[in-house]
C-alpha atoms as a PDB file:
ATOM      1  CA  UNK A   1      22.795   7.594 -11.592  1.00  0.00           C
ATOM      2  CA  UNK A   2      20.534   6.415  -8.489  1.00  0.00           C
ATOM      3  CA  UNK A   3      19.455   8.424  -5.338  1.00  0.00           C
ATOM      4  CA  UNK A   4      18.655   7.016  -2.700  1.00  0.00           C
ATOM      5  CA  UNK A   5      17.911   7.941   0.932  1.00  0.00           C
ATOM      6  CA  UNK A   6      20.738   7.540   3.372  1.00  0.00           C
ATOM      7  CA  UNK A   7      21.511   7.397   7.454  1.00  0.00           C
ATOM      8  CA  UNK A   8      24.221   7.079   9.557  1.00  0.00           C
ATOM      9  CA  UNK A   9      23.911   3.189   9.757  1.00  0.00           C
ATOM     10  CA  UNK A  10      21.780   0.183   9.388  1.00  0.00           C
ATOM     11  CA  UNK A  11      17.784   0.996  10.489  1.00  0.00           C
ATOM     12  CA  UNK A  12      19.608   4.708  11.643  1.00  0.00           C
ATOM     13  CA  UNK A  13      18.039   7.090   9.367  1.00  0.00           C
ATOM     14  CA  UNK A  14      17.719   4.376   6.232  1.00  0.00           C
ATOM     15  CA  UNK A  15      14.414   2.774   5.439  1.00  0.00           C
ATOM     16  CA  UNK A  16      15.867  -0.014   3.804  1.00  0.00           C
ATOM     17  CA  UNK A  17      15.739   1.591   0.330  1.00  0.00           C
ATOM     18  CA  UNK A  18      15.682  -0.625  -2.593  1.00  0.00           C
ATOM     19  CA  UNK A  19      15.166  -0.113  -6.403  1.00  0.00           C
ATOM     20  CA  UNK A  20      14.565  -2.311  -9.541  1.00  0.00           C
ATOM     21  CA  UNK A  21      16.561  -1.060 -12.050  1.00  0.00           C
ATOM     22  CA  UNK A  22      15.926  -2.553 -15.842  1.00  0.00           C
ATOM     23  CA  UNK A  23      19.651  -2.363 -17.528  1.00  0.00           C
ATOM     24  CA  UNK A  24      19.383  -2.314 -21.217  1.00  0.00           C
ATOM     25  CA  UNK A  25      21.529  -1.134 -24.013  1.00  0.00           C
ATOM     26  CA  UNK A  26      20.481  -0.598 -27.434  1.00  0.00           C
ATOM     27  CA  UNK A  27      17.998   1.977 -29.419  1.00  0.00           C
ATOM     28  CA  UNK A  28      14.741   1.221 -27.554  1.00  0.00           C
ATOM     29  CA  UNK A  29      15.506   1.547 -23.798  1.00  0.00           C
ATOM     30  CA  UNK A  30      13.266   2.762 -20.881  1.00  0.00           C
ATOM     31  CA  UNK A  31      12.733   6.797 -20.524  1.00  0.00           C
ATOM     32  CA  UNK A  32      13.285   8.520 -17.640  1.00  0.00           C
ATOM     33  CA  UNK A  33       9.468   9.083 -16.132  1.00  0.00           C
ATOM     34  CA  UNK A  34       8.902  11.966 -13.573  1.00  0.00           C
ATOM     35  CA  UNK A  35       6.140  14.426 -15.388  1.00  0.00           C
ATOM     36  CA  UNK A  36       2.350  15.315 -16.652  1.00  0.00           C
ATOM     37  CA  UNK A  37       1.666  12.767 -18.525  1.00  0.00           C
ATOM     38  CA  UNK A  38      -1.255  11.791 -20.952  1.00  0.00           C
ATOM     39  CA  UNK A  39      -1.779   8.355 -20.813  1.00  0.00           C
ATOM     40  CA  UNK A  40      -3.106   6.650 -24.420  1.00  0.00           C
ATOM     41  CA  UNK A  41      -4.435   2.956 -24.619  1.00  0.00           C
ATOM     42  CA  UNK A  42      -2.350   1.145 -27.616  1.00  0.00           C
ATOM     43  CA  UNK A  43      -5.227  -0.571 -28.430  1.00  0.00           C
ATOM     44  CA  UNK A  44      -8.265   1.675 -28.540  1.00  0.00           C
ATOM     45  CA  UNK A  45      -5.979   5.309 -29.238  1.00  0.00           C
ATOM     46  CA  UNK A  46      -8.207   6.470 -26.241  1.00  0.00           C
ATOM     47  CA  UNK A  47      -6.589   8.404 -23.240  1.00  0.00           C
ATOM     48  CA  UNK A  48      -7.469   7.828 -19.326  1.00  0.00           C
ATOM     49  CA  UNK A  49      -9.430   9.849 -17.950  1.00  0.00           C
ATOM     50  CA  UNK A  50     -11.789  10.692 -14.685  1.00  0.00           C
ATOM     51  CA  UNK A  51     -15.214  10.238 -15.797  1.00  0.00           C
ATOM     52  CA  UNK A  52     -16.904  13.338 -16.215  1.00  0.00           C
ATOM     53  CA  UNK A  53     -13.761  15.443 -15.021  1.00  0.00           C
ATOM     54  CA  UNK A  54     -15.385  14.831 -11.615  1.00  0.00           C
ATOM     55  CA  UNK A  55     -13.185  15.779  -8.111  1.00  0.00           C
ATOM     56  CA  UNK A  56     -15.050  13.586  -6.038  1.00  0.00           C
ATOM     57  CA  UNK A  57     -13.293  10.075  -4.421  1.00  0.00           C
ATOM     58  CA  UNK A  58     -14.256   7.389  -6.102  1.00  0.00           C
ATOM     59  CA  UNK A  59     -15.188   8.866  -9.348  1.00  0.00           C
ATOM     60  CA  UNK A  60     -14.454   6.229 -11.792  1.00  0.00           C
ATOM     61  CA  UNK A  61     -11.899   6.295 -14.299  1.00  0.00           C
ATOM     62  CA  UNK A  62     -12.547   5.238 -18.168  1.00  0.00           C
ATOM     63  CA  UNK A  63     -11.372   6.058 -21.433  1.00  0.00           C
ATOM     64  CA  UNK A  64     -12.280   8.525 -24.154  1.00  0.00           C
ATOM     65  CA  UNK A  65     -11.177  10.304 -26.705  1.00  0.00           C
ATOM     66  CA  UNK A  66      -8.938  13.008 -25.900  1.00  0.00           C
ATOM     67  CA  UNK A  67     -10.113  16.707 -25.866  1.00  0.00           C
ATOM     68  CA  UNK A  68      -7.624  19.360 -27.443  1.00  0.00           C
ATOM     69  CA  UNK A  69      -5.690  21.723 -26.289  1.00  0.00           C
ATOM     70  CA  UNK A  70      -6.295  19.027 -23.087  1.00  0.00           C
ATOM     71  CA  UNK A  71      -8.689  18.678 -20.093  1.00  0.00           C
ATOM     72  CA  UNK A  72      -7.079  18.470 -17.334  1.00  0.00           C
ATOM     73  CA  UNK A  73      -8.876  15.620 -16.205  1.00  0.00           C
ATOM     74  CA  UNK A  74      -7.175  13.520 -18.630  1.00  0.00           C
ATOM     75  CA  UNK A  75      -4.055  14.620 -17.402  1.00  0.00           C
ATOM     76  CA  UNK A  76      -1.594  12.605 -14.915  1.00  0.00           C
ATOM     77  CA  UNK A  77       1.088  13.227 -12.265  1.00  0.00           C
ATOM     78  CA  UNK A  78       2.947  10.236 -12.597  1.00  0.00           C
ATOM     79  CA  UNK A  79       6.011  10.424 -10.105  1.00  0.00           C
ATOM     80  CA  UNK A  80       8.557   8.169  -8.155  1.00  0.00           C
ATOM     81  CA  UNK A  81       6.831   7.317  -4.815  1.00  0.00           C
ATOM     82  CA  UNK A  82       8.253   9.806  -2.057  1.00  0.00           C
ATOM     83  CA  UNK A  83      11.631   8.627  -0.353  1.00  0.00           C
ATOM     84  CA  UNK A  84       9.867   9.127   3.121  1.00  0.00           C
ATOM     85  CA  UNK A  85       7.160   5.925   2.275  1.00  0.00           C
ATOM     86  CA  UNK A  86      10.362   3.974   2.491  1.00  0.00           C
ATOM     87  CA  UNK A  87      10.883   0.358   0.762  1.00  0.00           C
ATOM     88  CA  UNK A  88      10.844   0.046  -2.915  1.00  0.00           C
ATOM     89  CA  UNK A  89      11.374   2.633  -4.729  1.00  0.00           C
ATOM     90  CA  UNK A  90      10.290   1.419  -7.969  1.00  0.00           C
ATOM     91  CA  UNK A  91       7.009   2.586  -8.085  1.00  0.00           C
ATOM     92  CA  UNK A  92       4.798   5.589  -8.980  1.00  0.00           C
ATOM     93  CA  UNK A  93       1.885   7.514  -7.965  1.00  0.00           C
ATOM     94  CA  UNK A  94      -0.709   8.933 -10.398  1.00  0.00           C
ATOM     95  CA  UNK A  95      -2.731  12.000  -9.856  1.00  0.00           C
ATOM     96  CA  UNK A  96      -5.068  13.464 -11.610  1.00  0.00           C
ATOM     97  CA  UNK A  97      -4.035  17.151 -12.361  1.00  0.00           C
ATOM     98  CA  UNK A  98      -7.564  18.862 -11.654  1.00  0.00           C
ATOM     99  CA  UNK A  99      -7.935  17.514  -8.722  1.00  0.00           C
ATOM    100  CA  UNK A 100      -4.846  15.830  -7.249  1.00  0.00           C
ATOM    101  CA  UNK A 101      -6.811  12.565  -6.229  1.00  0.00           C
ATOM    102  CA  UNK A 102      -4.960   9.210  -6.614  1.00  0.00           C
ATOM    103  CA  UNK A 103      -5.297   6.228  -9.410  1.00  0.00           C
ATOM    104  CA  UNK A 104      -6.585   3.345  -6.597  1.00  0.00           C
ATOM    105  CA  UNK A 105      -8.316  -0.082  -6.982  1.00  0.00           C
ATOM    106  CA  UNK A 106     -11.114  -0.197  -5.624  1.00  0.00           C
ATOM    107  CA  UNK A 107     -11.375  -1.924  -2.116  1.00  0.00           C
ATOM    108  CA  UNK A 108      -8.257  -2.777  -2.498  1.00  0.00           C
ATOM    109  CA  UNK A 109      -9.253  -6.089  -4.319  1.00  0.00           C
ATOM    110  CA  UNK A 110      -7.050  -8.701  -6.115  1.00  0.00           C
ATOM    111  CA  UNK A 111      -9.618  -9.989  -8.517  1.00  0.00           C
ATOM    112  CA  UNK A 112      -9.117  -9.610 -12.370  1.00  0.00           C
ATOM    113  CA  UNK A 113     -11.891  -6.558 -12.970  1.00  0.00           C
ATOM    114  CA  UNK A 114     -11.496  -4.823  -9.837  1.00  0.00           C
ATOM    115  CA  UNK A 115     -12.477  -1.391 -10.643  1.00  0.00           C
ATOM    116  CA  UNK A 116     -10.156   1.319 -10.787  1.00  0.00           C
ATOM    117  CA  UNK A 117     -11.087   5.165  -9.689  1.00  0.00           C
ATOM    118  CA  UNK A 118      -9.833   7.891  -7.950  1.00  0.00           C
ATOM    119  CA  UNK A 119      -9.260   8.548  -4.515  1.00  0.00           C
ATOM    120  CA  UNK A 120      -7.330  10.928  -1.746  1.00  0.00           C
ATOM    121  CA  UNK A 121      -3.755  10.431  -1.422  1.00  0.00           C
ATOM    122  CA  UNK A 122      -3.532   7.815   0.879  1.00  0.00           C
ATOM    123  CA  UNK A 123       0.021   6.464  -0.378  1.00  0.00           C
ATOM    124  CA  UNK A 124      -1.336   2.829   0.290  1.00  0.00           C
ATOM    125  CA  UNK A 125      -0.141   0.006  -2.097  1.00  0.00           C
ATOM    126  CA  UNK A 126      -2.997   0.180  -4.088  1.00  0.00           C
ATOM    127  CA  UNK A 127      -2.244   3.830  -5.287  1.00  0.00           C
ATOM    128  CA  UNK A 128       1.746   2.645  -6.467  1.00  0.00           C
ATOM    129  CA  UNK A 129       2.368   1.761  -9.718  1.00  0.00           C
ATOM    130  CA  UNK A 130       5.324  -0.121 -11.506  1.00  0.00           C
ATOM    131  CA  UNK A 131       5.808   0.720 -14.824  1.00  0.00           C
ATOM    132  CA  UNK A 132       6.959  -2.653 -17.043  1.00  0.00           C
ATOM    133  CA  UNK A 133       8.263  -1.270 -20.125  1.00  0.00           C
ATOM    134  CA  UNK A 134       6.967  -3.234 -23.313  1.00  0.00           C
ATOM    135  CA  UNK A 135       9.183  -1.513 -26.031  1.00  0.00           C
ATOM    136  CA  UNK A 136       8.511   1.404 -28.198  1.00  0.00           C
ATOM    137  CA  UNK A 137       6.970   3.666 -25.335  1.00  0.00           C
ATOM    138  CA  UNK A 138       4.671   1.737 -23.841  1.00  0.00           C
ATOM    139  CA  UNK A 139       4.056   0.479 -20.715  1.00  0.00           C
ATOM    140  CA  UNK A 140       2.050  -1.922 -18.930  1.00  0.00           C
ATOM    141  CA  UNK A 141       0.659  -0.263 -15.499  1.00  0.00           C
ATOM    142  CA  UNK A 142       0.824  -2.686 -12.824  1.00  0.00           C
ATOM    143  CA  UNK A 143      -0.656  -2.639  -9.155  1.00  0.00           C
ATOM    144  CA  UNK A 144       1.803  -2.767  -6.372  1.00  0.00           C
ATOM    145  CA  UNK A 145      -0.995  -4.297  -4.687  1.00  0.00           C
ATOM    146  CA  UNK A 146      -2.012  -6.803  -6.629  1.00  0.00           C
ATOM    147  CA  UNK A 147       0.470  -6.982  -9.652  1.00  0.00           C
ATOM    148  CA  UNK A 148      -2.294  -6.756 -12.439  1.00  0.00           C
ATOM    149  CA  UNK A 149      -2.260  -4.397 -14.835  1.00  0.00           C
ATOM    150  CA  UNK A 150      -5.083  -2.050 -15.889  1.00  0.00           C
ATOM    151  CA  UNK A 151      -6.567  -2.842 -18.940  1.00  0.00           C
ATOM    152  CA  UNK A 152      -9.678  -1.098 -20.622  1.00  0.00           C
ATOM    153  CA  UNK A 153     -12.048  -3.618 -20.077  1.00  0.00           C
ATOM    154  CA  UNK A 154     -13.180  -6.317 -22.844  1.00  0.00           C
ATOM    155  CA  UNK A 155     -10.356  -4.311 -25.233  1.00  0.00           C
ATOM    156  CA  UNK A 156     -12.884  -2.355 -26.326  1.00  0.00           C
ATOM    157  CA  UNK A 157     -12.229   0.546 -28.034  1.00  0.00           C
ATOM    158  CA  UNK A 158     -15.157   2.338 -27.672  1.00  0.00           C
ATOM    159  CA  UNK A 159     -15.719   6.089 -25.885  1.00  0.00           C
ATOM    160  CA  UNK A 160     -16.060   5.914 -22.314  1.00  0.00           C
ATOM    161  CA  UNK A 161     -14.991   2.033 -21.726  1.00  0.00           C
ATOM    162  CA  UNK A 162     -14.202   1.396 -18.168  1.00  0.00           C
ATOM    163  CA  UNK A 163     -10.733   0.886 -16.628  1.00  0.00           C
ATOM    164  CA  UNK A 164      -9.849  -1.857 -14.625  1.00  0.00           C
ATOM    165  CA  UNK A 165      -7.314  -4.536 -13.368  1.00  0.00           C
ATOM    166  CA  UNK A 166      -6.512  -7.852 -14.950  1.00  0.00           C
ATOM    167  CA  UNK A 167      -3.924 -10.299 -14.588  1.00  0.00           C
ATOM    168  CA  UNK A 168      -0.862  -9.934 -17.085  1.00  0.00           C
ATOM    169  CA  UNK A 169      -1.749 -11.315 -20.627  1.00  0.00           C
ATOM    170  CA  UNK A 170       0.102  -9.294 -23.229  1.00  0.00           C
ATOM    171  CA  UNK A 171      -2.551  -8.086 -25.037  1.00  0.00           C
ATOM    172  CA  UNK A 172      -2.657  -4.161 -26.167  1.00  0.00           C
ATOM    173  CA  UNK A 173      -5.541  -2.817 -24.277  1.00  0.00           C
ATOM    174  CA  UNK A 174      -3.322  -3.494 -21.314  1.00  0.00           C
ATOM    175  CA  UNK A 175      -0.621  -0.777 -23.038  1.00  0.00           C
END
C-alpha cells in the first residue's frame, strides 16, 4: 500500500508527489525502512558513527567498532522524507539519535570523496538519501544530491576510517 499526499486538484493542495517503488517477488525482497537503525559497513563489520559522539555541525562522521549495549551516537533515524518537502518521495533522512543533526555532504559537493558529517536539519538535497537495495539486507546509501554513495574511504577496515561519497562501483565498503 502507498500514501501519498492529496488536494482537491492539480497544483491545489498536491505537490506533485511521486515515488519509486522497486516491485519484486521472491525470498529476498526490500524491507519496509522507517526506524533507529545501526548502520554496519559489509566490508569492514564497522558501524557509522559521529566522531567522538560530538553534537556540534560539522562533526565528521567515520566508522568504528560498535560499543555495546549502544552509543547513541552510532545510532540513526532513518525515515521517509516529510510529505510537506514535496516531490519524490523516495528518499530518507538520517539523524543521529544524540543529537538529531543530519547525515550531509559537505559543501554540498559532487566530487568522489566529498566528506560526509553532520549538520542541522536543513532538509536540503544533500541530507536525502535513497536506499538501493543490493540483496540480503544491504543497501547502498546514495546522495539525492549527487547520486554517489558513501563508502568508507580506501575500503579500509580499520577503527575510525572516514566516511565519504564515491561514485557507484559495487564494491562492499559501499554496503
Amino acid at each position: 500500500t502507498m500514501v501519498l499526499p492529496g488536494g482537491s486538484g492539480y497544483q491545489n493542495g498536491q505537490t506533485n508527489a511521486e515515488r519509486v517503488v522497486s516491485i519484486t517477488t521472491g525470498d529476498d525482497i526490500q524491507p519496509v525502512i522507517n526506524g533507529r537503525y545501526v548502520l554496519v559497513n559489509r566490508n569492514s563489520g564497522k558501524v557509522m558513527e559521529v566522531a567522538g559522539g560530538s553534537v556540534s555541525a560539522g562533526a565528521n562522521v567515520r566508522q568504528n567498532s560498535i560499543i555495546i549495549p549502544g552509543a547513541t551516537y552510532q545510532q540513526w533515524n532513518v525515515t521517509p522524507v516529510d510529505s510537506i518537502i514535496g516531490g519524490d518521495f523516495s528518499y530518507f533522512t538520517f539523524t543521529a539519535v544524540h543529537s538529531g543533526k543530519s547525515l550531509d555532504i559537505l559543501n554540498w559537493s559532487l566530487y568522489n570523496g566529498g566528506n560526509i558529517l553532520v549538520w542541522d536539519d536543513a532538509k536540503g538535497a544533500n541530507q536525502q538519501w535513497y536506499l538501493e537495495y543490493a540483496g540480503d539486507g544491504w543497501f547502498y546509501i546514495r546522495s539525492r544530491h549527487s547520486a554517489k554513495c558513501i563508502e568508507v574511504a580506501n575500503a579500509r577496515t580499520a577503527n575510525e576510517a572516514n566516511i565519504y561519497q564515491w561514485g557507484k562501483d559495487g564494491d562492499y565498503n559501499q554496503q
